[in-house]
C-alpha atoms as a PDB file:
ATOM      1  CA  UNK A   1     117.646  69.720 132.248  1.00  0.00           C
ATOM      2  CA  UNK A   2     117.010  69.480 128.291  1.00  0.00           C
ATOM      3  CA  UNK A   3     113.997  71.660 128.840  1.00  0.00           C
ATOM      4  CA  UNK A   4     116.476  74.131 130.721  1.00  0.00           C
ATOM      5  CA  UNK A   5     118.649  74.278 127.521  1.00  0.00           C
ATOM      6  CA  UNK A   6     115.541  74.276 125.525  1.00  0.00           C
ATOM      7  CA  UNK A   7     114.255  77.491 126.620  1.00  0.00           C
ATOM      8  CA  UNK A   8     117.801  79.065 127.099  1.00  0.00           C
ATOM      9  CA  UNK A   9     118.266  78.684 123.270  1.00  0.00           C
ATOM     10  CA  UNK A  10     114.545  80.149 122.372  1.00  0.00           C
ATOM     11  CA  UNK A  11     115.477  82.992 124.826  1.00  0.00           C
ATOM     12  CA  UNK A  12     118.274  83.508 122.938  1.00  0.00           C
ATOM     13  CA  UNK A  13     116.315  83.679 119.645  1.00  0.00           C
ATOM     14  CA  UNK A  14     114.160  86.087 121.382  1.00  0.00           C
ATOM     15  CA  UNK A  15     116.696  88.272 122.687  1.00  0.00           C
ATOM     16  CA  UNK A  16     118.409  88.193 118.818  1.00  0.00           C
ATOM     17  CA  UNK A  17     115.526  89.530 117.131  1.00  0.00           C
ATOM     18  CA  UNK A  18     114.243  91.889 119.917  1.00  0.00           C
ATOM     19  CA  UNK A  19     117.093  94.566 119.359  1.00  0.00           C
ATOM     20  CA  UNK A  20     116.520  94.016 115.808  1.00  0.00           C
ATOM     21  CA  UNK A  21     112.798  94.819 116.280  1.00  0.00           C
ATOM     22  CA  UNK A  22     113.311  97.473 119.404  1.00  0.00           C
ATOM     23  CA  UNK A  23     116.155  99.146 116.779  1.00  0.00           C
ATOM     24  CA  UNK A  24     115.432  99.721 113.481  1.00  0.00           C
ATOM     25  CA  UNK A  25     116.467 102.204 111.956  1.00  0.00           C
ATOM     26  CA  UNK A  26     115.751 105.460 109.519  1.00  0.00           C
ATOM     27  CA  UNK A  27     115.316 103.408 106.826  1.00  0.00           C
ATOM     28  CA  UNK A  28     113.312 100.049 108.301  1.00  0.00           C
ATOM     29  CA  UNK A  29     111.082 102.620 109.558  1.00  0.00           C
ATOM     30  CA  UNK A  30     110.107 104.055 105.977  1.00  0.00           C
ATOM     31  CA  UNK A  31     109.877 101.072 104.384  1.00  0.00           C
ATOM     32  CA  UNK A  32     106.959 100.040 107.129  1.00  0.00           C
ATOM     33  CA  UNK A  33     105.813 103.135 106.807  1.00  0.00           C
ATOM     34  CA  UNK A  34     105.337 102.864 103.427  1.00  0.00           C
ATOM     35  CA  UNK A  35     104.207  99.731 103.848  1.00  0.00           C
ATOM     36  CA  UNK A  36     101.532 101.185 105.898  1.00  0.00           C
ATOM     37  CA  UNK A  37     100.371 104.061 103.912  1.00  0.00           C
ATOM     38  CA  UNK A  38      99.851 101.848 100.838  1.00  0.00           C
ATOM     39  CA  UNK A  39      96.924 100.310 103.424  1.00  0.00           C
ATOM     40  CA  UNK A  40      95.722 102.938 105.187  1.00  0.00           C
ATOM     41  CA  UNK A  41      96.498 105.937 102.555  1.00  0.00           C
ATOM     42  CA  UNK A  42      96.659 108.492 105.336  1.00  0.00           C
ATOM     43  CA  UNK A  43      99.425 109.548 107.168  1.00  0.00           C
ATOM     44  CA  UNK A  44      98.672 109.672 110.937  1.00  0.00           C
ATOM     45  CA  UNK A  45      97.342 106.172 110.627  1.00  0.00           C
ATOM     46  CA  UNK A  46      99.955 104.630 109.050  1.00  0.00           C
ATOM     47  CA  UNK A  47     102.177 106.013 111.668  1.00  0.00           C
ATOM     48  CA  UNK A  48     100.154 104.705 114.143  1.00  0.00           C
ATOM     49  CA  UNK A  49     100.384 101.118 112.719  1.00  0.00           C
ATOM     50  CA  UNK A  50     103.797 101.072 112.418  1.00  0.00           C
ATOM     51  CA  UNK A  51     103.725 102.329 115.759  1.00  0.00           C
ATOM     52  CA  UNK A  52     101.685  99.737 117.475  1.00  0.00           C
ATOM     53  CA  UNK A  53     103.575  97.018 115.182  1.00  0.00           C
ATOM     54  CA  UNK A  54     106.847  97.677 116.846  1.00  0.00           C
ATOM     55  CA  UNK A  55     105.584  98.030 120.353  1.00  0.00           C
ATOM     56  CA  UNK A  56     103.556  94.506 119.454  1.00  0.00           C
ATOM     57  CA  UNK A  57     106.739  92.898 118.142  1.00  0.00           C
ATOM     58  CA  UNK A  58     109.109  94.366 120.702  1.00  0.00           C
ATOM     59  CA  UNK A  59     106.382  92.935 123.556  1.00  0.00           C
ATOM     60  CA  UNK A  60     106.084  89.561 121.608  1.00  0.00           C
ATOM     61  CA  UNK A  61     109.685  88.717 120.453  1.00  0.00           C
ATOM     62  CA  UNK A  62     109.807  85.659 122.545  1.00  0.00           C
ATOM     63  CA  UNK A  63     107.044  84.074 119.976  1.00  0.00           C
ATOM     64  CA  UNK A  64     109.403  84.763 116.925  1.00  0.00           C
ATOM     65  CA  UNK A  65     110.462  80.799 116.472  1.00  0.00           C
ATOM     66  CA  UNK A  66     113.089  81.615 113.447  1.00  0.00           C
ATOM     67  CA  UNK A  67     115.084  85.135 114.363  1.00  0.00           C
ATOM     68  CA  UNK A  68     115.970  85.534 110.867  1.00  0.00           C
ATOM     69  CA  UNK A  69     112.530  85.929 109.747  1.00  0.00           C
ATOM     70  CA  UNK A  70     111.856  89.341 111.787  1.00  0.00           C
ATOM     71  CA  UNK A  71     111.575  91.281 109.002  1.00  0.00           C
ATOM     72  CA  UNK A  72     108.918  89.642 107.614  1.00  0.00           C
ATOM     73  CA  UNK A  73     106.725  88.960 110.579  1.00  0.00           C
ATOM     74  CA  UNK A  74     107.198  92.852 111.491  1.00  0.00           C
ATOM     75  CA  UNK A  75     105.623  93.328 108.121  1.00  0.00           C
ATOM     76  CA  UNK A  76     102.896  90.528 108.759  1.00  0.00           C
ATOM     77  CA  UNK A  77     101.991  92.462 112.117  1.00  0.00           C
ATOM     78  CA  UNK A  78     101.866  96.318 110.376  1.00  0.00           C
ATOM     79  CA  UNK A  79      99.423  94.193 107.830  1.00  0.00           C
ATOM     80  CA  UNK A  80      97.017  93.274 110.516  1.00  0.00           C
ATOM     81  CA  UNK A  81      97.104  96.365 111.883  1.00  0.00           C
ATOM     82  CA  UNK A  82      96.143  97.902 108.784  1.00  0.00           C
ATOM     83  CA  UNK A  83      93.719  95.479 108.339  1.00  0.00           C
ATOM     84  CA  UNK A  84      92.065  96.449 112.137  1.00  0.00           C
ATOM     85  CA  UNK A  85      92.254  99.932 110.648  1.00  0.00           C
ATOM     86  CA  UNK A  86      90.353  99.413 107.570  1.00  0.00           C
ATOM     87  CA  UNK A  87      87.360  97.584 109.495  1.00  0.00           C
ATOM     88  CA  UNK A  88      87.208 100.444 111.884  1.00  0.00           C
ATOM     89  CA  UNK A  89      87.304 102.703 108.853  1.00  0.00           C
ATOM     90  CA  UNK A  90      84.672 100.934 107.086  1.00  0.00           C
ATOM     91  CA  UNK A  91      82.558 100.688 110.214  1.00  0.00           C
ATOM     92  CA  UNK A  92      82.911 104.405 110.756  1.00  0.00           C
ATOM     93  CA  UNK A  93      81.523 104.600 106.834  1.00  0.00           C
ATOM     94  CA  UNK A  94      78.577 102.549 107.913  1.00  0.00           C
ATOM     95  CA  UNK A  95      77.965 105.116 110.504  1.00  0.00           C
ATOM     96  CA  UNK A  96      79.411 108.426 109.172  1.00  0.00           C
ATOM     97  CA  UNK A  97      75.722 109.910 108.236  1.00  0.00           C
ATOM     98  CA  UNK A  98      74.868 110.315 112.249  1.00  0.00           C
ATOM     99  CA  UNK A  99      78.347 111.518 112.904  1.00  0.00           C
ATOM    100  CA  UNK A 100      78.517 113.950 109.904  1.00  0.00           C
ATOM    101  CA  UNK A 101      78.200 116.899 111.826  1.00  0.00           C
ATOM    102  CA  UNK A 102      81.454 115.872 113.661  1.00  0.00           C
ATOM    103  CA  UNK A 103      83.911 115.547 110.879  1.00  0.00           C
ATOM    104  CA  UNK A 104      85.993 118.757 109.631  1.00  0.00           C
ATOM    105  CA  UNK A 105      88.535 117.935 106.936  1.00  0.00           C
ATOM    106  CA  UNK A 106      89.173 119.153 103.565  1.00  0.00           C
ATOM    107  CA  UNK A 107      90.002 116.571 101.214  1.00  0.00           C
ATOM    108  CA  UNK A 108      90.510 119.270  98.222  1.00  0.00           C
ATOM    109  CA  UNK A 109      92.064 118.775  94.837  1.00  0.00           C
ATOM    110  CA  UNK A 110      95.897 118.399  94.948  1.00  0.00           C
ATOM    111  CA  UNK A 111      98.388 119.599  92.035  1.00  0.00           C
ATOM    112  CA  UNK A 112     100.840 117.182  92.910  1.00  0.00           C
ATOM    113  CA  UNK A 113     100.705 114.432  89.845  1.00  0.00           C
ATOM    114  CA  UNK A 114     101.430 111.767  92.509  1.00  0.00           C
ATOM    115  CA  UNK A 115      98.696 112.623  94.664  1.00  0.00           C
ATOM    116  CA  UNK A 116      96.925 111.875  92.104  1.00  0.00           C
ATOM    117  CA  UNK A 117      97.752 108.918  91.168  1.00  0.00           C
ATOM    118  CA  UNK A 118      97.492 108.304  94.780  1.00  0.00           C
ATOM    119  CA  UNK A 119      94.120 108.914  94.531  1.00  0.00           C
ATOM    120  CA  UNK A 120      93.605 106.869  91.698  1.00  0.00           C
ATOM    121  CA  UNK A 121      94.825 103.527  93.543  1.00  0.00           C
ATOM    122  CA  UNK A 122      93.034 104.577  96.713  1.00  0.00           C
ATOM    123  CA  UNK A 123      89.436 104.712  94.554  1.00  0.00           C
ATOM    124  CA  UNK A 124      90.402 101.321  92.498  1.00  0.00           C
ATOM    125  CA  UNK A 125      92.164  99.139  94.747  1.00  0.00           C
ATOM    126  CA  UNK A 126      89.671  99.035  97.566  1.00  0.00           C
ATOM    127  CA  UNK A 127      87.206  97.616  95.012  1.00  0.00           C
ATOM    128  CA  UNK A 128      89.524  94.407  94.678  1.00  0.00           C
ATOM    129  CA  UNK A 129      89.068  91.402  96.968  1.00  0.00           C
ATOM    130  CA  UNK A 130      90.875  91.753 100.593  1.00  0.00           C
ATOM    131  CA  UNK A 131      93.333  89.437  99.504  1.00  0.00           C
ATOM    132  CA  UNK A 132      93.822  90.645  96.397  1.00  0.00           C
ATOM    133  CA  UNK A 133      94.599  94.299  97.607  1.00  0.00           C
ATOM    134  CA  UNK A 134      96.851  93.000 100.281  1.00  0.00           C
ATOM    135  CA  UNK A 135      98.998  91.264  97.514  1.00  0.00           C
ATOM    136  CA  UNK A 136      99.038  93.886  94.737  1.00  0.00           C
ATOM    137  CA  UNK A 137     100.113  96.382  97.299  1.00  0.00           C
ATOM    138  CA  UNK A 138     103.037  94.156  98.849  1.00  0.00           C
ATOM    139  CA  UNK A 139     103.815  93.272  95.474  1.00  0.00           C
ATOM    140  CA  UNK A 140     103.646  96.112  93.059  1.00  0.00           C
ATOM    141  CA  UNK A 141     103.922  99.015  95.633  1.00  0.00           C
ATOM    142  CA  UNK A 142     106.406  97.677  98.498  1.00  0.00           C
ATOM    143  CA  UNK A 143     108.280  95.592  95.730  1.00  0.00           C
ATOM    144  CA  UNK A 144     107.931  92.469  98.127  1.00  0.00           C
ATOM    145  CA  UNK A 145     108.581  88.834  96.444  1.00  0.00           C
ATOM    146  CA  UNK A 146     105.925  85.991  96.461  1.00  0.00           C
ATOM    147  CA  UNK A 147     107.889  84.382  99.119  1.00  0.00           C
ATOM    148  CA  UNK A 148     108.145  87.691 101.862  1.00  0.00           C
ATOM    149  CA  UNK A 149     104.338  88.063 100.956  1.00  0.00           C
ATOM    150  CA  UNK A 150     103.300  84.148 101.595  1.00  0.00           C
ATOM    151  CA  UNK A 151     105.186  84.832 104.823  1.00  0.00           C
ATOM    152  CA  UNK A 152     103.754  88.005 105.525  1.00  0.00           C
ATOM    153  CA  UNK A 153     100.227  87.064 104.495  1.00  0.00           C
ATOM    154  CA  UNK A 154     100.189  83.234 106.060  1.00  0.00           C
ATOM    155  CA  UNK A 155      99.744  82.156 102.287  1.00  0.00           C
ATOM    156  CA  UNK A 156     101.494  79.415 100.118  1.00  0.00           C
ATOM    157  CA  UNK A 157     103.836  81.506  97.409  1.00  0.00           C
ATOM    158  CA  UNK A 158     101.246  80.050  94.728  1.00  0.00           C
ATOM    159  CA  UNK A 159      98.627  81.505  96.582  1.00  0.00           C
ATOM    160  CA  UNK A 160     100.202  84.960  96.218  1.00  0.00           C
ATOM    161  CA  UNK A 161     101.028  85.102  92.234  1.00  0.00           C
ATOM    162  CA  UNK A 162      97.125  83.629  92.098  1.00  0.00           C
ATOM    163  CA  UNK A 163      95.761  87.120  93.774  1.00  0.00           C
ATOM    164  CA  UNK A 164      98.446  89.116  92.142  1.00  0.00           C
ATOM    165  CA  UNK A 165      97.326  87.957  88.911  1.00  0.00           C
ATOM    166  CA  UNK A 166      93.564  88.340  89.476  1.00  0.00           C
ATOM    167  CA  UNK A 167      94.380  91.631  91.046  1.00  0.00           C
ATOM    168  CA  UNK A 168      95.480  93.208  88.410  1.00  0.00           C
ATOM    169  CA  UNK A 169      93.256  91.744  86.001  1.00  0.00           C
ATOM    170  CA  UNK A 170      90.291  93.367  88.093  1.00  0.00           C
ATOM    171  CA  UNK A 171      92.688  96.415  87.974  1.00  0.00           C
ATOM    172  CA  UNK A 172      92.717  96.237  84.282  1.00  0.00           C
ATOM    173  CA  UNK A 173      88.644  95.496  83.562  1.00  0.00           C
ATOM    174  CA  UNK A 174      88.645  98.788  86.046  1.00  0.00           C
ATOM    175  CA  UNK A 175      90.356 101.131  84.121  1.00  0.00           C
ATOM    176  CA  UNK A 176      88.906  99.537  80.974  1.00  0.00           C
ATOM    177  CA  UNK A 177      85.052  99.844  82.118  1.00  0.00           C
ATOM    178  CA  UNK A 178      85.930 103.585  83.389  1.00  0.00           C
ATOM    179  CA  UNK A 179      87.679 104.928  79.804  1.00  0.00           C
ATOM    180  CA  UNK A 180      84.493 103.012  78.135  1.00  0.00           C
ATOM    181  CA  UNK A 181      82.215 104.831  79.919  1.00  0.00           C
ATOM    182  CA  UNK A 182      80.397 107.561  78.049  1.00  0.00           C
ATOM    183  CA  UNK A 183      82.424 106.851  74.813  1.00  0.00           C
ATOM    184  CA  UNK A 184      80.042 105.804  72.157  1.00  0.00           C
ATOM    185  CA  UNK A 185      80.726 102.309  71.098  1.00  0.00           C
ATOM    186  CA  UNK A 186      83.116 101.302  67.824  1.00  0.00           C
ATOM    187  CA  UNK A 187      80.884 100.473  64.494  1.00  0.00           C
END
């Protein structure tokens, strides 16, 4: 009978944070969204993962132990899917010479000032670590704390201010080595 009770009370946790995963709302949505761009910088993708992150969460709710920590494991899940995304990106890299001929966009130059500094983050921050990237875009570009990204990430807090820090210190070395480049050096 205690097991009864037991599993009543997790089904009730479940059914708590299902609606709030099955109904976010205008603005939950853009913040994953966002969330998901920083990772996968292009737009159909990051819909995608968002997409697949609710349908995930919706389907797994019953595995969500604490219902007030929704939030953050919705985030955790749109993270791995970003991550699936990048491997499948980076495999299709690997591979992109035979498939050349089957590719037909136009990445052209952009006038928008943040597109470009879009495209600045999207040539440096691939070049940190993986866990370095994952916390200097949860951090600086989602605003997350070091607590929401230990929970997001499976990481201590500590953890997370370590690989911010080194983050941006590769960030900085970076943009250091690049305006050094070409520039004679100082006598």
């Amino acid at each position: 009978m205690a097991k009864a009770s037991q599993r009543q009370a997790e089904s009730g946790d479940a059914d708590r944070a299902r609606p709030a995963c099955a109904t976010l709302d205008a603005a939950d949505r853009d913040r994953l969204y966002r969330l998901a761009y920083r990772f996968a910088w292009n737009h159909a993708d990051a819909e995608d993962a968002v997409q697949s992150a609710v349908a995930t969460a919706v389907q797994r709710a019953d595995q969500l132990r604490e219902s007030d920590k929704w939030w953050t494991w919705l985030c955790s899940i749109v993270v791995q899917r970003c991550r699936e995304l990048r491997r499948k990106e980076s495999l299709w890299q690997r591979h992109a010479p035979r498939y050349a001929h089957l590719t037909t966009e136009d990445h052209g130059p952009s006038d928008d000032p943040t597109s470009a500094l879009s495209d600045r983050l999207r040539e440096l921050l691939p070049r940190l670590s993986a866990r370095q990237y994952e916390v200097i875009v949860l951090r600086h570009l989602q605003g997350m704390n070091y607590e929401e990204i230990a929970e997001v990430l499976g990481i201590t807090a500590s953890t997370a201010r370590v690989h911010a820090q080194a983050g941006r210190g590769a960030l900085r070395e970076l943009l250091f080595a690049e305006r050094t480049v070409g520039k004679p050096p100082l006598e």
